[in-house]
PDB file of N, CA and C in Angstrom:
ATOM      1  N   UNK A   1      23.514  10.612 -37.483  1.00  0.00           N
ATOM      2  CA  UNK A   1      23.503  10.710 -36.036  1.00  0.00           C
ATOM      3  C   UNK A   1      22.513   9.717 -35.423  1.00  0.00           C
ATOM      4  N   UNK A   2      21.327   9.878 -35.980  1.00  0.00           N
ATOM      5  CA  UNK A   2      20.411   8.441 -35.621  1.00  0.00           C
ATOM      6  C   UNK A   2      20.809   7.304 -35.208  1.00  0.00           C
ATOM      7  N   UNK A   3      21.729   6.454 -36.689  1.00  0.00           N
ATOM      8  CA  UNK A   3      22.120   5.030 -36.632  1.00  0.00           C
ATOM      9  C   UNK A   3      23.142   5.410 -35.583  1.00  0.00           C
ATOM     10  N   UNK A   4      23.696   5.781 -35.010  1.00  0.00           N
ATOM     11  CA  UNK A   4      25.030   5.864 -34.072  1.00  0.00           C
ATOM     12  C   UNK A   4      24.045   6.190 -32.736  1.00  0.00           C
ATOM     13  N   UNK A   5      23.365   6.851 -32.553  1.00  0.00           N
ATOM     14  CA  UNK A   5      22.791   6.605 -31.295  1.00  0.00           C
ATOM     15  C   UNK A   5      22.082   5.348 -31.054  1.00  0.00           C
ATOM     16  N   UNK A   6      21.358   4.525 -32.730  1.00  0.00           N
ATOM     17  CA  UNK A   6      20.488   3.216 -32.795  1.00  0.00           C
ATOM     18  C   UNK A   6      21.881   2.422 -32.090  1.00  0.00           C
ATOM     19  N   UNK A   7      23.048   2.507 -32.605  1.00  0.00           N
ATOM     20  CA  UNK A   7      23.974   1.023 -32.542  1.00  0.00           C
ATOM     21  C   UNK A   7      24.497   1.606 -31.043  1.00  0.00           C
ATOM     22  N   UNK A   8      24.823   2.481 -30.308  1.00  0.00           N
ATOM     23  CA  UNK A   8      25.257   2.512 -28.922  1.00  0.00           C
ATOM     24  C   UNK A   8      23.878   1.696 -28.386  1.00  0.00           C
ATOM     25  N   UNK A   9      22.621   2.283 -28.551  1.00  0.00           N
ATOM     26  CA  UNK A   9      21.470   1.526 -27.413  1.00  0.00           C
ATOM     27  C   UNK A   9      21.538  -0.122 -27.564  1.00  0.00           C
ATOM     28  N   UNK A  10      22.122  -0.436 -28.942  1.00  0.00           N
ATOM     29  CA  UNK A  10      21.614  -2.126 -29.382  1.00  0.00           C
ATOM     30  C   UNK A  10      23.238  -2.499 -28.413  1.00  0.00           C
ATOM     31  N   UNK A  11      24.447  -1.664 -28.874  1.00  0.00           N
ATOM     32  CA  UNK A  11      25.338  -2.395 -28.517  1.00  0.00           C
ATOM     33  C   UNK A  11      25.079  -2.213 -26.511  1.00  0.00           C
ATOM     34  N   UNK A  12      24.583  -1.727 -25.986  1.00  0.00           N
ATOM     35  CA  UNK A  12      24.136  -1.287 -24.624  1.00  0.00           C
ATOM     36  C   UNK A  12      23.321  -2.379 -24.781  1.00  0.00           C
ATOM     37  N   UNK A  13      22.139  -2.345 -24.822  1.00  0.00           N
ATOM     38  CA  UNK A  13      20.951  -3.600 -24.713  1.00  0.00           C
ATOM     39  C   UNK A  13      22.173  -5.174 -24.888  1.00  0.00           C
ATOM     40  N   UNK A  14      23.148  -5.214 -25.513  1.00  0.00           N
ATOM     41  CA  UNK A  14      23.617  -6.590 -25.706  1.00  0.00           C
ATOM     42  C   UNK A  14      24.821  -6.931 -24.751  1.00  0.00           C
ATOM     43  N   UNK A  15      25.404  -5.870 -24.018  1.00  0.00           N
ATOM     44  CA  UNK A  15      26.124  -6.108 -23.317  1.00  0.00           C
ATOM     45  C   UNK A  15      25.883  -6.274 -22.074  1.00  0.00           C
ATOM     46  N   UNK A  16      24.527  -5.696 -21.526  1.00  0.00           N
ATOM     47  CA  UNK A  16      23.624  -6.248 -20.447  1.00  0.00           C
ATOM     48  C   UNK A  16      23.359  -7.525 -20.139  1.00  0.00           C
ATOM     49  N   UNK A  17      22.984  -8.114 -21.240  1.00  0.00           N
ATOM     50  CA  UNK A  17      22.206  -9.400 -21.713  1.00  0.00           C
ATOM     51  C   UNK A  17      24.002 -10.080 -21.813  1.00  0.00           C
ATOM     52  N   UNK A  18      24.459  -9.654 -22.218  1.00  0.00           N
ATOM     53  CA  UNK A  18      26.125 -10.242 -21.836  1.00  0.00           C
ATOM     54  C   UNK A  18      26.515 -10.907 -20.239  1.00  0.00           C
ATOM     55  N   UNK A  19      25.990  -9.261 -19.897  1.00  0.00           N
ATOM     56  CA  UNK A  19      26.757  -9.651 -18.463  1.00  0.00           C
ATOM     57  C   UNK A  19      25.828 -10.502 -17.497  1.00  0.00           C
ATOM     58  N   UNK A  20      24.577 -10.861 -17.585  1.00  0.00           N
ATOM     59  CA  UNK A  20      23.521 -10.929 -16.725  1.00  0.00           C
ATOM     60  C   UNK A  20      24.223 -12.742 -17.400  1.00  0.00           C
ATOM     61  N   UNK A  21      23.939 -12.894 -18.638  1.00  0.00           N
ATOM     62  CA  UNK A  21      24.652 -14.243 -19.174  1.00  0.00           C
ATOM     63  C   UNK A  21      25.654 -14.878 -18.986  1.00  0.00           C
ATOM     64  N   UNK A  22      26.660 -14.085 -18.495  1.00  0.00           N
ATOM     65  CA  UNK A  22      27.965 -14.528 -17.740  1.00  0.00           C
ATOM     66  C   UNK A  22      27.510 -14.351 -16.293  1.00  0.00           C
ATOM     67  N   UNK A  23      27.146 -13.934 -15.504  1.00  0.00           N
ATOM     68  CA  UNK A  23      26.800 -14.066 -14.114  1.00  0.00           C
ATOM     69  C   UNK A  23      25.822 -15.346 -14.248  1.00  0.00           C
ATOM     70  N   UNK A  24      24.844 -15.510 -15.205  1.00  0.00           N
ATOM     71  CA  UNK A  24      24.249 -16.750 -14.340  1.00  0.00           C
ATOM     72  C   UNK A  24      25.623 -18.323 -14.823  1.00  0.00           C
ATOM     73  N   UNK A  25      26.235 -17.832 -16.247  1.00  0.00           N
ATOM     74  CA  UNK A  25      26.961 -18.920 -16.484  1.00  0.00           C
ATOM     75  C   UNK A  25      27.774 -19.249 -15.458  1.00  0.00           C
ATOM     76  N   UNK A  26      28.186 -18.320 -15.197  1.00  0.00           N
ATOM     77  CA  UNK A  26      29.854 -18.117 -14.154  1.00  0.00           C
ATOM     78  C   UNK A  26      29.795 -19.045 -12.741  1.00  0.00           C
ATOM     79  N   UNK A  27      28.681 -17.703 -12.238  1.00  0.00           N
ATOM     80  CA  UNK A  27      28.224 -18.296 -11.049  1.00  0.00           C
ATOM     81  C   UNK A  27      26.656 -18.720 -10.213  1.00  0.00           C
ATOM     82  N   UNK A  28      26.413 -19.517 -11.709  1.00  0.00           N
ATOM     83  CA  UNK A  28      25.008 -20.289 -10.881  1.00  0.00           C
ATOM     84  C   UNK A  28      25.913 -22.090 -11.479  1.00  0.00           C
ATOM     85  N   UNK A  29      25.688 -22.220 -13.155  1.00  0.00           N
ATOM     86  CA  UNK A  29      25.992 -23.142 -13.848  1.00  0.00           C
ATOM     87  C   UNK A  29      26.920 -23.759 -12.830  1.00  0.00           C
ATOM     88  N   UNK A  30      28.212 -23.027 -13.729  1.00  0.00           N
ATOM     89  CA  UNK A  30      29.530 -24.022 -13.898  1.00  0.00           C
ATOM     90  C   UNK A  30      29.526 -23.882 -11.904  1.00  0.00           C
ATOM     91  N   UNK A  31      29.690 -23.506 -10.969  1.00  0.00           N
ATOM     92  CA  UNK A  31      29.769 -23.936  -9.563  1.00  0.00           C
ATOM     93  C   UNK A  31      29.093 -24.810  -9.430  1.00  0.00           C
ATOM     94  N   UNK A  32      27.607 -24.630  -9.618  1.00  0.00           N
ATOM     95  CA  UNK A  32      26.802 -25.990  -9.473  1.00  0.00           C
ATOM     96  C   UNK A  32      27.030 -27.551  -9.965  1.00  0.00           C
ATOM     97  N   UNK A  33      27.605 -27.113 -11.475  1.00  0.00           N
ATOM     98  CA  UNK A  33      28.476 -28.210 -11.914  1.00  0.00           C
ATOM     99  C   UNK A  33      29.003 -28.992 -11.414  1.00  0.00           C
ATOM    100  N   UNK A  34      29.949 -28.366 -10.942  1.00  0.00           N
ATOM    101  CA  UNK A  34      31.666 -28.504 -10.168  1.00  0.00           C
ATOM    102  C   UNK A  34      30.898 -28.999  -8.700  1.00  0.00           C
ATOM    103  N   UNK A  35      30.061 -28.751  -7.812  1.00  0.00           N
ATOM    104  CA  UNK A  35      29.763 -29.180  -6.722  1.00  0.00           C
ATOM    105  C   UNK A  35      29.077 -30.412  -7.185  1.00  0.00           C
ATOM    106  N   UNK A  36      28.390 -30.657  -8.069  1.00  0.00           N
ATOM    107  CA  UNK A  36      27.323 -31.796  -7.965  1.00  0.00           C
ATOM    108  C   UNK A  36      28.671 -32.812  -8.373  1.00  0.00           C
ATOM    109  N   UNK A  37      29.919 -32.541  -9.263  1.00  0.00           N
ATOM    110  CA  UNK A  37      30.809 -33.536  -9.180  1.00  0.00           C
ATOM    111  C   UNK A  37      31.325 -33.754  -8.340  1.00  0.00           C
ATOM    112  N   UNK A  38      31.890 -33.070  -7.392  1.00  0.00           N
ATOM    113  CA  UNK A  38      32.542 -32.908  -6.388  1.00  0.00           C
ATOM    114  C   UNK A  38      31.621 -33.761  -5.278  1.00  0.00           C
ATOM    115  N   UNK A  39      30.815 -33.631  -5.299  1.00  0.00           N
ATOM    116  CA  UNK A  39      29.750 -34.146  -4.160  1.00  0.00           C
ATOM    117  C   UNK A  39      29.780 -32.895  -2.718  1.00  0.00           C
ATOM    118  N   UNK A  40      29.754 -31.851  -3.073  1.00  0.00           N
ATOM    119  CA  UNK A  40      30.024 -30.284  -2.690  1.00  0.00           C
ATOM    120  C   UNK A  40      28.570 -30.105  -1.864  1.00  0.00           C
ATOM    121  N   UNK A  41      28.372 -30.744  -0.407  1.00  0.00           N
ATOM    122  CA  UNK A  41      26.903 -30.041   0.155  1.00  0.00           C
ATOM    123  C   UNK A  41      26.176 -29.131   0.231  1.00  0.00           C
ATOM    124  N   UNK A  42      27.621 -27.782   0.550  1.00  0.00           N
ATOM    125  CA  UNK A  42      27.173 -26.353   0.555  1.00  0.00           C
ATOM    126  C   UNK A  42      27.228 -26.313  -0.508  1.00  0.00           C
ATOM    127  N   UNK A  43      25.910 -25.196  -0.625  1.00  0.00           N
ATOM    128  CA  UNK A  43      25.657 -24.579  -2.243  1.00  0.00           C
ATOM    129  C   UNK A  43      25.995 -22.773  -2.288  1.00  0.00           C
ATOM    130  N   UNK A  44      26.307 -22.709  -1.415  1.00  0.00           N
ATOM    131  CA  UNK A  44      25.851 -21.208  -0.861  1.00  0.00           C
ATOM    132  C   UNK A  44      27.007 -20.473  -1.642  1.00  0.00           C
ATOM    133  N   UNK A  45      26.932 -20.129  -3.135  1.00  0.00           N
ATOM    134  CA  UNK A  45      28.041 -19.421  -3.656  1.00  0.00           C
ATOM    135  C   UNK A  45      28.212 -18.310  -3.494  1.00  0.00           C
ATOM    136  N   UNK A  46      27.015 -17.495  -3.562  1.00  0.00           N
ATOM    137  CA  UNK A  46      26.939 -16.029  -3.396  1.00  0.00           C
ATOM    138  C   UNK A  46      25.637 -15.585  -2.150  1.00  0.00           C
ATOM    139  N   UNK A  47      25.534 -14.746  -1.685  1.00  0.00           N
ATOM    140  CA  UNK A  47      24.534 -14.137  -0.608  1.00  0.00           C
ATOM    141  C   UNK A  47      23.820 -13.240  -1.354  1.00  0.00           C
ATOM    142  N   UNK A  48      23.095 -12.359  -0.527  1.00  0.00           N
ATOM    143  CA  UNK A  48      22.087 -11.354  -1.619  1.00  0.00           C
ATOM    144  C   UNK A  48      22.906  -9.918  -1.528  1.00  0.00           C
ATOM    145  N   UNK A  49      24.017 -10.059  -2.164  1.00  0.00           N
ATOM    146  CA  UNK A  49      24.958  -9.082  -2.581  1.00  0.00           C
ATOM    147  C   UNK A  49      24.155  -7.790  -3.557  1.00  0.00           C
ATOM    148  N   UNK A  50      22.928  -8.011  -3.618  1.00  0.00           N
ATOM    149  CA  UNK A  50      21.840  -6.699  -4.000  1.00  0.00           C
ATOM    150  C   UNK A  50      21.471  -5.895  -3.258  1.00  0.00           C
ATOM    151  N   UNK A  51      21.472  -6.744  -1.671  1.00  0.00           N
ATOM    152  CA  UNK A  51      21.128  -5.642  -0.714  1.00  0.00           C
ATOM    153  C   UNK A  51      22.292  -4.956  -0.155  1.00  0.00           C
ATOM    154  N   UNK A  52      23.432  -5.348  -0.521  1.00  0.00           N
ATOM    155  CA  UNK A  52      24.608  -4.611   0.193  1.00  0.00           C
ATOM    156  C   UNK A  52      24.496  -3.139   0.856  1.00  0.00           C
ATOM    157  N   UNK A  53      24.671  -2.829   1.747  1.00  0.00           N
ATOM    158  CA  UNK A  53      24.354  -1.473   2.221  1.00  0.00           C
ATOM    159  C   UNK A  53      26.091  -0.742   1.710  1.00  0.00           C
ATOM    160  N   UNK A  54      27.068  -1.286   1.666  1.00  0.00           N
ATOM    161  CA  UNK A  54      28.359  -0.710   1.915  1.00  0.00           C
ATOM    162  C   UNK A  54      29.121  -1.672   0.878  1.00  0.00           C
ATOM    163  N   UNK A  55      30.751  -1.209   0.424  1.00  0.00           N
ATOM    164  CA  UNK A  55      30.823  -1.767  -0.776  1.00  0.00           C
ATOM    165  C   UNK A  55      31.951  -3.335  -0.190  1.00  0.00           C
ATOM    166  N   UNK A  56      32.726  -2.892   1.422  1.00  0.00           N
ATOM    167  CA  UNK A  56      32.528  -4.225   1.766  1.00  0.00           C
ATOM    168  C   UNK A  56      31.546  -5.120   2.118  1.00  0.00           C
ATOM    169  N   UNK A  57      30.524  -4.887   2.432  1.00  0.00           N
ATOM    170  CA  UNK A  57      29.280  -6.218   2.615  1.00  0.00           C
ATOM    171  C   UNK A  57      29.032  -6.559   1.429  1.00  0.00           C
ATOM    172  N   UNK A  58      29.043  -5.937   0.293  1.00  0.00           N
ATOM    173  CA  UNK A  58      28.992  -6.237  -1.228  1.00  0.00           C
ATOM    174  C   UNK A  58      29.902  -6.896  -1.671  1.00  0.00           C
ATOM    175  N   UNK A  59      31.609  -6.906  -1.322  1.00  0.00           N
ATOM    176  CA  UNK A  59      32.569  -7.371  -1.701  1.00  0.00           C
ATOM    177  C   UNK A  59      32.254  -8.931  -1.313  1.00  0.00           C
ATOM    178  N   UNK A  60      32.200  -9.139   0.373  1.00  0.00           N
ATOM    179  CA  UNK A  60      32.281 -10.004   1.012  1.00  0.00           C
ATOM    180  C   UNK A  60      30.894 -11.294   0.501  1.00  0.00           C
ATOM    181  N   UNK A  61      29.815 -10.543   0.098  1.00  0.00           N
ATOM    182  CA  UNK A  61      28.663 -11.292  -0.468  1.00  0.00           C
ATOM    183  C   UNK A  61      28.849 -11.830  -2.055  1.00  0.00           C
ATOM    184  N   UNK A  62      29.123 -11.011  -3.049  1.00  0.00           N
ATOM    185  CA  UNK A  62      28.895 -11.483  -3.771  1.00  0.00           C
ATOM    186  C   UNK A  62      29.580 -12.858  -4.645  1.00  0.00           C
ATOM    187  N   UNK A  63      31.288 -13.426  -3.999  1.00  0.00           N
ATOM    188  CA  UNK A  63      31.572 -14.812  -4.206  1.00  0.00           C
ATOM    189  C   UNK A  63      31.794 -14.808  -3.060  1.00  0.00           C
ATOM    190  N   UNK A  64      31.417 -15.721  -2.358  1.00  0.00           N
ATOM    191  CA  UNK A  64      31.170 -16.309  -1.505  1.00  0.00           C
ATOM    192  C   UNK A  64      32.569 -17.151  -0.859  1.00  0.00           C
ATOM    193  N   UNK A  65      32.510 -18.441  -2.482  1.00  0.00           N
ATOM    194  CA  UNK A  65      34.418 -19.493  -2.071  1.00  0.00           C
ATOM    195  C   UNK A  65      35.363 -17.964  -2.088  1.00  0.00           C
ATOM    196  N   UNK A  66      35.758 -17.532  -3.051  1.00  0.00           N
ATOM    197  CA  UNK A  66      36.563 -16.616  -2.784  1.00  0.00           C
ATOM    198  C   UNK A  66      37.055 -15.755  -1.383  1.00  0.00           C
ATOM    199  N   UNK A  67      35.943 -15.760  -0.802  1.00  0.00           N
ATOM    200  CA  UNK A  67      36.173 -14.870   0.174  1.00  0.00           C
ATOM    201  C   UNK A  67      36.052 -15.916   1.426  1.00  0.00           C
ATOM    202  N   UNK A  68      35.367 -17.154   1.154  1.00  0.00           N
ATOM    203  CA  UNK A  68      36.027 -17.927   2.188  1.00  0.00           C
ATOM    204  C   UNK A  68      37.544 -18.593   1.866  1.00  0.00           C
ATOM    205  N   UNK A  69      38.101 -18.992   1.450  1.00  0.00           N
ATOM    206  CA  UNK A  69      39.435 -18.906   0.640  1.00  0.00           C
ATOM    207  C   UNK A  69      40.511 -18.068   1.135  1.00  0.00           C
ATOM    208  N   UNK A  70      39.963 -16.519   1.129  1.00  0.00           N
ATOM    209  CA  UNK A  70      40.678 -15.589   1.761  1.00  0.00           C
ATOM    210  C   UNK A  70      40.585 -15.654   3.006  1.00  0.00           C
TER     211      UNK A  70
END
């Protein structure tokens, strides 16, 4: 019972570190990328979609092109 509660916390601890790793890859990197080729002025990909009070101001903040797009 131990090792099975040890491997949920490790596999938990790594999928954090997953996702926090794909959010900065996703959307700090590869946009920044893509704009500095592009010659892209605005940088403004995402807003501070942490403070969202409601889960549209959260929707609407956190990609930014997407939802200008839409």
């Amino acid at each position: 019972m131990k090792e099975l509660i040890t491997f949920i916390f490790l596999q938990m601890i790594t999928g954090g570190f997953g996702f926090i790793l794909g959010f900065f890859i996703l959307l700090q990197t590869c946009q920044n990328i893509g704009a500095e080729l592009l010659r892209f002025g605005d940088r403004e990909f995402y807003l501070d979609w942490w403070n969202s009070d409601s889960f549209a101001s959260y929707y609407r903040k956190w990609n930014t092109p997407v939802q200008d797009f839409l």
